[in-house]
C-alpha atoms as a PDB file:
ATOM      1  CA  UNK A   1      57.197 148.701 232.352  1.00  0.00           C
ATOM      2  CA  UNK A   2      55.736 145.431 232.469  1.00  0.00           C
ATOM      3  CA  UNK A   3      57.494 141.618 232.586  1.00  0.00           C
ATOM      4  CA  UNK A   4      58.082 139.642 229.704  1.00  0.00           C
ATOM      5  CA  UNK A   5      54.975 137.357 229.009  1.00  0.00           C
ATOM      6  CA  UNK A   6      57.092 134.437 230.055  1.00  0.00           C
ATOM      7  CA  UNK A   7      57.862 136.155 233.386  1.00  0.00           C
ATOM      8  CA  UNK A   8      54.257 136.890 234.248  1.00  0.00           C
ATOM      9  CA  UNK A   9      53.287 133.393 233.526  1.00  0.00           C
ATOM     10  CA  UNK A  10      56.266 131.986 235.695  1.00  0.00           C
ATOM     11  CA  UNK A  11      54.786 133.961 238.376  1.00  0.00           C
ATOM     12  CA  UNK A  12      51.414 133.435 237.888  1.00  0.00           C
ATOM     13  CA  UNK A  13      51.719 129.614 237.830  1.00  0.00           C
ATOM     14  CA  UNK A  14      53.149 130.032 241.443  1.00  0.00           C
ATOM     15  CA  UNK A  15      50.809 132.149 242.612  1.00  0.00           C
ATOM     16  CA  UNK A  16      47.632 129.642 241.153  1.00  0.00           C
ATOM     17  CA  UNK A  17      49.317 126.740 242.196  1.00  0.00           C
ATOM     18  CA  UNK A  18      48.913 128.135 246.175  1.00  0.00           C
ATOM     19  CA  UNK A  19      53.380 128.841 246.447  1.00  0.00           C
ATOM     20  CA  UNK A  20      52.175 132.268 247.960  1.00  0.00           C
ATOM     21  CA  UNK A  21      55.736 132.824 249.059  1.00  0.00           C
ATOM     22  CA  UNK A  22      57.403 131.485 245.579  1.00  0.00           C
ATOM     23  CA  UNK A  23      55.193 134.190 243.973  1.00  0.00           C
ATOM     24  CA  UNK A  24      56.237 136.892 246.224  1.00  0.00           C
ATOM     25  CA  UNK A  25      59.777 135.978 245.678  1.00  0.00           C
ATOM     26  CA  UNK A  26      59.666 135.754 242.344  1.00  0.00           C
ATOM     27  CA  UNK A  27      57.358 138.922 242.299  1.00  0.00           C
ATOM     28  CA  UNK A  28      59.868 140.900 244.282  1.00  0.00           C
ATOM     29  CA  UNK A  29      63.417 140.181 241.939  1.00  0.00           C
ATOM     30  CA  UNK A  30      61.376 141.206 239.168  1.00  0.00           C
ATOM     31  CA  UNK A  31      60.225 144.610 240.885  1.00  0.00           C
ATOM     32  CA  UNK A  32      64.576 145.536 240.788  1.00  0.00           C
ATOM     33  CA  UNK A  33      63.903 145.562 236.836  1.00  0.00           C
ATOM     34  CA  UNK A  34      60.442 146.783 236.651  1.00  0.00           C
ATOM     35  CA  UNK A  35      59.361 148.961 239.559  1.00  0.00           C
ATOM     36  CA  UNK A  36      56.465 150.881 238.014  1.00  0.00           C
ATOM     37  CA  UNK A  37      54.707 147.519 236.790  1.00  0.00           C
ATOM     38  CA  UNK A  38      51.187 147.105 238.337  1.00  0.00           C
ATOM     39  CA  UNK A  39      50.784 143.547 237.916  1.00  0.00           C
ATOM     40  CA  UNK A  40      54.052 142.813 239.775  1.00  0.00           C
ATOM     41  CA  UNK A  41      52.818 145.480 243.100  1.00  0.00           C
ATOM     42  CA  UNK A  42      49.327 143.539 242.563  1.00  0.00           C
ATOM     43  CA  UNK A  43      50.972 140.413 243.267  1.00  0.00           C
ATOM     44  CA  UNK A  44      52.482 141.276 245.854  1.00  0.00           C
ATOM     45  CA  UNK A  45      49.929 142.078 247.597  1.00  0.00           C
ATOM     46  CA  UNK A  46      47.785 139.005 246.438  1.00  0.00           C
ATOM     47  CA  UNK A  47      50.587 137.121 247.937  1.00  0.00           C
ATOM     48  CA  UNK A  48      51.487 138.770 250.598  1.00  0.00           C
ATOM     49  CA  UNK A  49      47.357 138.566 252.056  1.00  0.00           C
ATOM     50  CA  UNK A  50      47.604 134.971 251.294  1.00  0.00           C
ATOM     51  CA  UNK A  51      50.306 134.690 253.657  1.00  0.00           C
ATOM     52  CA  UNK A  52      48.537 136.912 256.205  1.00  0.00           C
ATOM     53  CA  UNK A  53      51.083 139.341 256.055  1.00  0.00           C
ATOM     54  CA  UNK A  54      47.993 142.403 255.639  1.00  0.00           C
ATOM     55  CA  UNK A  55      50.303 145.307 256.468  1.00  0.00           C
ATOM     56  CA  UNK A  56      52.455 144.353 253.975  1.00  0.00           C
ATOM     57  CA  UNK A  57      49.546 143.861 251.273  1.00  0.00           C
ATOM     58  CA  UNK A  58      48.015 147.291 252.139  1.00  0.00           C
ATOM     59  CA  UNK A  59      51.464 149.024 251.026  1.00  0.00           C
ATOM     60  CA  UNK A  60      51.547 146.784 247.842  1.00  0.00           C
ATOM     61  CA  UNK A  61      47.994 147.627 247.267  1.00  0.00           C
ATOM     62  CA  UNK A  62      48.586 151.348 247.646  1.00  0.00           C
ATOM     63  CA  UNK A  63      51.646 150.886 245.014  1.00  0.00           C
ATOM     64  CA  UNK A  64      48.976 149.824 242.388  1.00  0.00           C
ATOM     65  CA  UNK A  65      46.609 152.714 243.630  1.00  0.00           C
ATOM     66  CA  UNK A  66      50.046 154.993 243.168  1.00  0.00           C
ATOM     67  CA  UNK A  67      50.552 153.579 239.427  1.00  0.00           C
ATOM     68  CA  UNK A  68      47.048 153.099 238.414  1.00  0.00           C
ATOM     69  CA  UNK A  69      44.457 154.852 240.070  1.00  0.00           C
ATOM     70  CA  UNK A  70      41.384 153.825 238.479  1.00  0.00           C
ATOM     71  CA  UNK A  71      42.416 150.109 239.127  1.00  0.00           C
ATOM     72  CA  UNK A  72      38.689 148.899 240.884  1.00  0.00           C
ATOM     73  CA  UNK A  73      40.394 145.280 241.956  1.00  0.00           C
ATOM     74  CA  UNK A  74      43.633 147.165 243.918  1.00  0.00           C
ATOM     75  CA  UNK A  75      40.352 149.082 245.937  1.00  0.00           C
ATOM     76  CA  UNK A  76      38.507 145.826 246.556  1.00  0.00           C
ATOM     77  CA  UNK A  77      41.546 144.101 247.755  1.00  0.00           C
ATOM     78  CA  UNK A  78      42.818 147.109 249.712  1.00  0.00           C
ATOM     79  CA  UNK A  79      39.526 146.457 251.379  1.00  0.00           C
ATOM     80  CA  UNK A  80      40.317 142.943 251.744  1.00  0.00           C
ATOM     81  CA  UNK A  81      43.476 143.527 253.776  1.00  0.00           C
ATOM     82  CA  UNK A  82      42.060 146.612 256.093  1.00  0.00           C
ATOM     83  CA  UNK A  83      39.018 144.469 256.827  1.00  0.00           C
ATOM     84  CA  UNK A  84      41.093 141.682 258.129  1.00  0.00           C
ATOM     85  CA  UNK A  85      43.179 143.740 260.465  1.00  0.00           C
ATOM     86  CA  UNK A  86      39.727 145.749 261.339  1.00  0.00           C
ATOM     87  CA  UNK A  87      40.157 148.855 260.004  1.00  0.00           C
ATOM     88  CA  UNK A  88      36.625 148.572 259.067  1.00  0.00           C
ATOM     89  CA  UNK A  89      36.592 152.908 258.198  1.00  0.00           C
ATOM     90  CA  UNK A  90      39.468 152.270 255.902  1.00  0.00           C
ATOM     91  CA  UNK A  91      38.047 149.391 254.149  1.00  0.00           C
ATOM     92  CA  UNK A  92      34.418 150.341 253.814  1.00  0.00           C
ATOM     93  CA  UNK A  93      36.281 153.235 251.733  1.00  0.00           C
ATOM     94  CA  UNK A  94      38.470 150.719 249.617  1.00  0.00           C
ATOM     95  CA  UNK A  95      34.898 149.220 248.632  1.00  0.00           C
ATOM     96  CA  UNK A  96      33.122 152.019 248.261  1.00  0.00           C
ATOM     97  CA  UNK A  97      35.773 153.291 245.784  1.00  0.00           C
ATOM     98  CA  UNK A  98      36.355 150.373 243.753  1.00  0.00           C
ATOM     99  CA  UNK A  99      32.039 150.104 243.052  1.00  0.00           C
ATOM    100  CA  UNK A 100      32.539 153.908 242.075  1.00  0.00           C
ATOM    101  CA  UNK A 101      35.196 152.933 239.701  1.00  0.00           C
ATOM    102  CA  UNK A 102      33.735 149.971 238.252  1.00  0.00           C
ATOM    103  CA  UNK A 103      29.871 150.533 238.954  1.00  0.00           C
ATOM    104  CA  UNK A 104      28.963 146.585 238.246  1.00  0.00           C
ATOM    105  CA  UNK A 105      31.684 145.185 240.786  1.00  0.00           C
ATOM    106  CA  UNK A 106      29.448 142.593 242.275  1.00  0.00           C
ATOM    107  CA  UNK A 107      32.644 141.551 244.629  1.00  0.00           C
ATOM    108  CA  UNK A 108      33.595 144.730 245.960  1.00  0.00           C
ATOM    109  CA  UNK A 109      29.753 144.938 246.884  1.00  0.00           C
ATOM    110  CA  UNK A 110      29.382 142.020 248.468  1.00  0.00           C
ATOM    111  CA  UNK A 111      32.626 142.270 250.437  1.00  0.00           C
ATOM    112  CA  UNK A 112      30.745 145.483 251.745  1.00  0.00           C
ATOM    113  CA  UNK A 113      27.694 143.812 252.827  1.00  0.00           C
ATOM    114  CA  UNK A 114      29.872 141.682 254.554  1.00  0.00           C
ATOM    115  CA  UNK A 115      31.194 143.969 256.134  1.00  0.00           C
ATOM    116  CA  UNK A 116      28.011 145.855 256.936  1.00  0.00           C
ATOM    117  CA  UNK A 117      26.500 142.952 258.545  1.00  0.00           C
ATOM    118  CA  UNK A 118      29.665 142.583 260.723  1.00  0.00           C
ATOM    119  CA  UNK A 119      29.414 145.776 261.801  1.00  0.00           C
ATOM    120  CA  UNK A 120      25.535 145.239 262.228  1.00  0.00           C
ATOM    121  CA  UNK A 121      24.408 147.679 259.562  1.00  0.00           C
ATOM    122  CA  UNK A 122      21.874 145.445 258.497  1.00  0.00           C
ATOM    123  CA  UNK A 123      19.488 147.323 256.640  1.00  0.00           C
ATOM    124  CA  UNK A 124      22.551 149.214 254.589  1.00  0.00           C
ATOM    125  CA  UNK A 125      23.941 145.518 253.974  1.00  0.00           C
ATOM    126  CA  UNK A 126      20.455 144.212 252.714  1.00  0.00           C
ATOM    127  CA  UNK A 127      20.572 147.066 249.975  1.00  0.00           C
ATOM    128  CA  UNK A 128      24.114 146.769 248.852  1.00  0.00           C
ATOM    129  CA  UNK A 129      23.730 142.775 249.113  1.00  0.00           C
ATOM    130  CA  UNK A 130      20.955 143.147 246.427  1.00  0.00           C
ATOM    131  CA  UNK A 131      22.739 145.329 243.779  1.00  0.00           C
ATOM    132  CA  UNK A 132      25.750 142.522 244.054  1.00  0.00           C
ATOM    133  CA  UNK A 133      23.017 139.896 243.235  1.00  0.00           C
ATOM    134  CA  UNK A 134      21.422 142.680 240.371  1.00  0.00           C
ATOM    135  CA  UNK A 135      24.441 142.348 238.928  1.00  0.00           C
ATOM    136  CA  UNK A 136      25.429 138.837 239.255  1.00  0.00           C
ATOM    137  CA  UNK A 137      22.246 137.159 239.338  1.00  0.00           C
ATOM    138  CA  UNK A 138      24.246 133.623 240.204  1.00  0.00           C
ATOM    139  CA  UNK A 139      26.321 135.108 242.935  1.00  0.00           C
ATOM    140  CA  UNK A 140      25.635 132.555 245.892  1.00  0.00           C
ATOM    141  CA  UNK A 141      28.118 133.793 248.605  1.00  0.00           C
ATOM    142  CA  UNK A 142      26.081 137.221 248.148  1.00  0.00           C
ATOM    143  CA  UNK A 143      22.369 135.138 248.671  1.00  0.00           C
ATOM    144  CA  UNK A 144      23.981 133.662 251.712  1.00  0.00           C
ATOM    145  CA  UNK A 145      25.384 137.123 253.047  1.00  0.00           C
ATOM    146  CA  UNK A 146      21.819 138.745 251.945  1.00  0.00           C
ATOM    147  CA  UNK A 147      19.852 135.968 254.057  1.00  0.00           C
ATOM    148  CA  UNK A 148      22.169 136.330 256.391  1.00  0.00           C
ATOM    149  CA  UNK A 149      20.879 140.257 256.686  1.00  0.00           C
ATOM    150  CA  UNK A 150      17.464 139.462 256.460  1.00  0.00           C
ATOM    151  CA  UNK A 151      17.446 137.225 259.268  1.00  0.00           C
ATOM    152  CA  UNK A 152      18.711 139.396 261.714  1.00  0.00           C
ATOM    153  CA  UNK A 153      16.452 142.438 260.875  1.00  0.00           C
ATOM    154  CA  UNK A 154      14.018 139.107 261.356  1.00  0.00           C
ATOM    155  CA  UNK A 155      12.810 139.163 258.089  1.00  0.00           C
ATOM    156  CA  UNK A 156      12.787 135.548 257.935  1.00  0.00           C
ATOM    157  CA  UNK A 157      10.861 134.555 255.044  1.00  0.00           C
ATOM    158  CA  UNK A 158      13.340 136.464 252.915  1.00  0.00           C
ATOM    159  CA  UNK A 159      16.269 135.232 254.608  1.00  0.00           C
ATOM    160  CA  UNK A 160      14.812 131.768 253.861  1.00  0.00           C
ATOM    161  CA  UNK A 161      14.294 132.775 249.989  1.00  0.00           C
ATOM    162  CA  UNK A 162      17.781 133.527 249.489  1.00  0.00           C
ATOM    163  CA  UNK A 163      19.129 130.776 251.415  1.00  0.00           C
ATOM    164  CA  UNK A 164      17.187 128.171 248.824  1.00  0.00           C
ATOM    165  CA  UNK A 165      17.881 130.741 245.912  1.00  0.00           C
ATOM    166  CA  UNK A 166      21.839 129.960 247.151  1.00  0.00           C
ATOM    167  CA  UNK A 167      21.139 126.049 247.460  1.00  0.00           C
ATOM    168  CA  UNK A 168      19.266 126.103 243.948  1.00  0.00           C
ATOM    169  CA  UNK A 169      22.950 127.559 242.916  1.00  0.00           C
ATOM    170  CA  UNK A 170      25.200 125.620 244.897  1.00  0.00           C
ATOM    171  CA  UNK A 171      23.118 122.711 246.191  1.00  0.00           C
ATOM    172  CA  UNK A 172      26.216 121.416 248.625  1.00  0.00           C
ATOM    173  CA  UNK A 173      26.518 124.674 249.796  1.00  0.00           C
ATOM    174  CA  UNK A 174      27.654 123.973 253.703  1.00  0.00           C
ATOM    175  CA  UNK A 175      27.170 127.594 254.867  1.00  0.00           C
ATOM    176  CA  UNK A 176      23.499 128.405 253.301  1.00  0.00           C
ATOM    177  CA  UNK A 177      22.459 124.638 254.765  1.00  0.00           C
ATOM    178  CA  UNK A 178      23.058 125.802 258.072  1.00  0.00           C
ATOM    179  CA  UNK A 179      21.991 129.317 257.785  1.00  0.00           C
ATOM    180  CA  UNK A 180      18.479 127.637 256.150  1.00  0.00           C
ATOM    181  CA  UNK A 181      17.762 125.523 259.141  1.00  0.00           C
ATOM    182  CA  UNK A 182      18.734 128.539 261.517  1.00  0.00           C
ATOM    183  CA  UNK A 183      15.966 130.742 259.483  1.00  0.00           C
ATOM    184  CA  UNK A 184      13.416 127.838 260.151  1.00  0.00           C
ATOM    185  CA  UNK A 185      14.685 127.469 263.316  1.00  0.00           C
ATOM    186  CA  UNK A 186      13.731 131.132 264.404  1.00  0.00           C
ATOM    187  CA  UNK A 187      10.807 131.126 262.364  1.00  0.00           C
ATOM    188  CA  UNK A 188       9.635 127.875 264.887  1.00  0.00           C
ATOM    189  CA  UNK A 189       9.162 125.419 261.571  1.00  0.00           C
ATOM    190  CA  UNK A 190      11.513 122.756 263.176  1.00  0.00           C
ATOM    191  CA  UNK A 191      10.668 120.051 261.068  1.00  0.00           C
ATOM    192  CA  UNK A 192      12.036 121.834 258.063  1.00  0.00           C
ATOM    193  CA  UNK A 193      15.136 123.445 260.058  1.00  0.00           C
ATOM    194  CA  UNK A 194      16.280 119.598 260.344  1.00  0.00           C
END
């Protein structure tokens, strides 16, 4: 059902060393030998979104979903994919399934208060925001997403807590720099927004 070790490393080395569309290749002849094997649809997809090819992805993810049902990551990236070609219904559902699968999936979480806050559901973001971080207490892309919901419900003092909660985790952190000073900014304390 599944590759020879040797074969899954071949492919993974592609993948991890960023040849997207040597891994898909490579992914694909192996599929003519082992068509029901989840890591091989999985990679596909992987690959496939790295290319931007989403449609594509979406099928491949819906292969693993097909073979293995209860696999939480195929949801989350199934998310992935819809959310980039904004079928924001669709992936909300991808997310939402992959945390009921796998209840401490601080990704799939956080990709959903992402996608909350881009669809300006800001409270709804600030609640699933803090399970990711309840569950991944060093999770700094969710801090930054979380003070990015605070701030625009204008709850600045929290957005600037999680913003410096990010820094203290990643202190070169580009994206909670700027979204610190914009907090202070709002909040009027210009001298610490610079």
């Amino acid at each position: 059902q599944d590759p020879t070790a040797d074969q899954v490393q071949a492919t993974l080395s592609l993948y991890n060393e960023k040849d997207y569309k040597g891994a898909l290749e490579k992914a694909l002849g192996l599929l003519a030998e082992y068509a029901r094997s989840v890591f091989l649809h999985n990679i596909c997809g992987a690959s496939n979104a790295a290319l931007g090819n989403y449609k594509a992805a979406i099928k491949n993810y819906h292969d693993v979903i097909t073979l293995n049902p209860n696999y939480a990551d195929a949801y989350n990236n199934l998310g992935i994919a819809n959310q980039k070609l904004g079928n924001f219904k669709e992936a909300v559902s991808s997310y939402e399934k992959a945390i009921t699968i796998k209840t401490d999936f601080a990704q799939a979480r956080n990709n959903l208060g992402a996608l909350l806050l881009e669809q300006k559901n800001y409270t709804k973001a600030v609640t699933v925001l803090t399970q990711a971080i309840q569950e991944k207490p060093d999770f700094t892309e969710a801090y930054i997403n979380l003070g990015i919901a605070h701030k625009r419900k204008f709850e600045l003092d929290e957005a600037i807590f999680c913003h410096q909660k990010a820094l203290e985790l990643s202190p070169n952190n580009i994206k909670a720099l700027h979204n610190l000073g914009k907090a202070y900014s709002t909040k009027g304390d210009l001298k610490e927004a610079i």
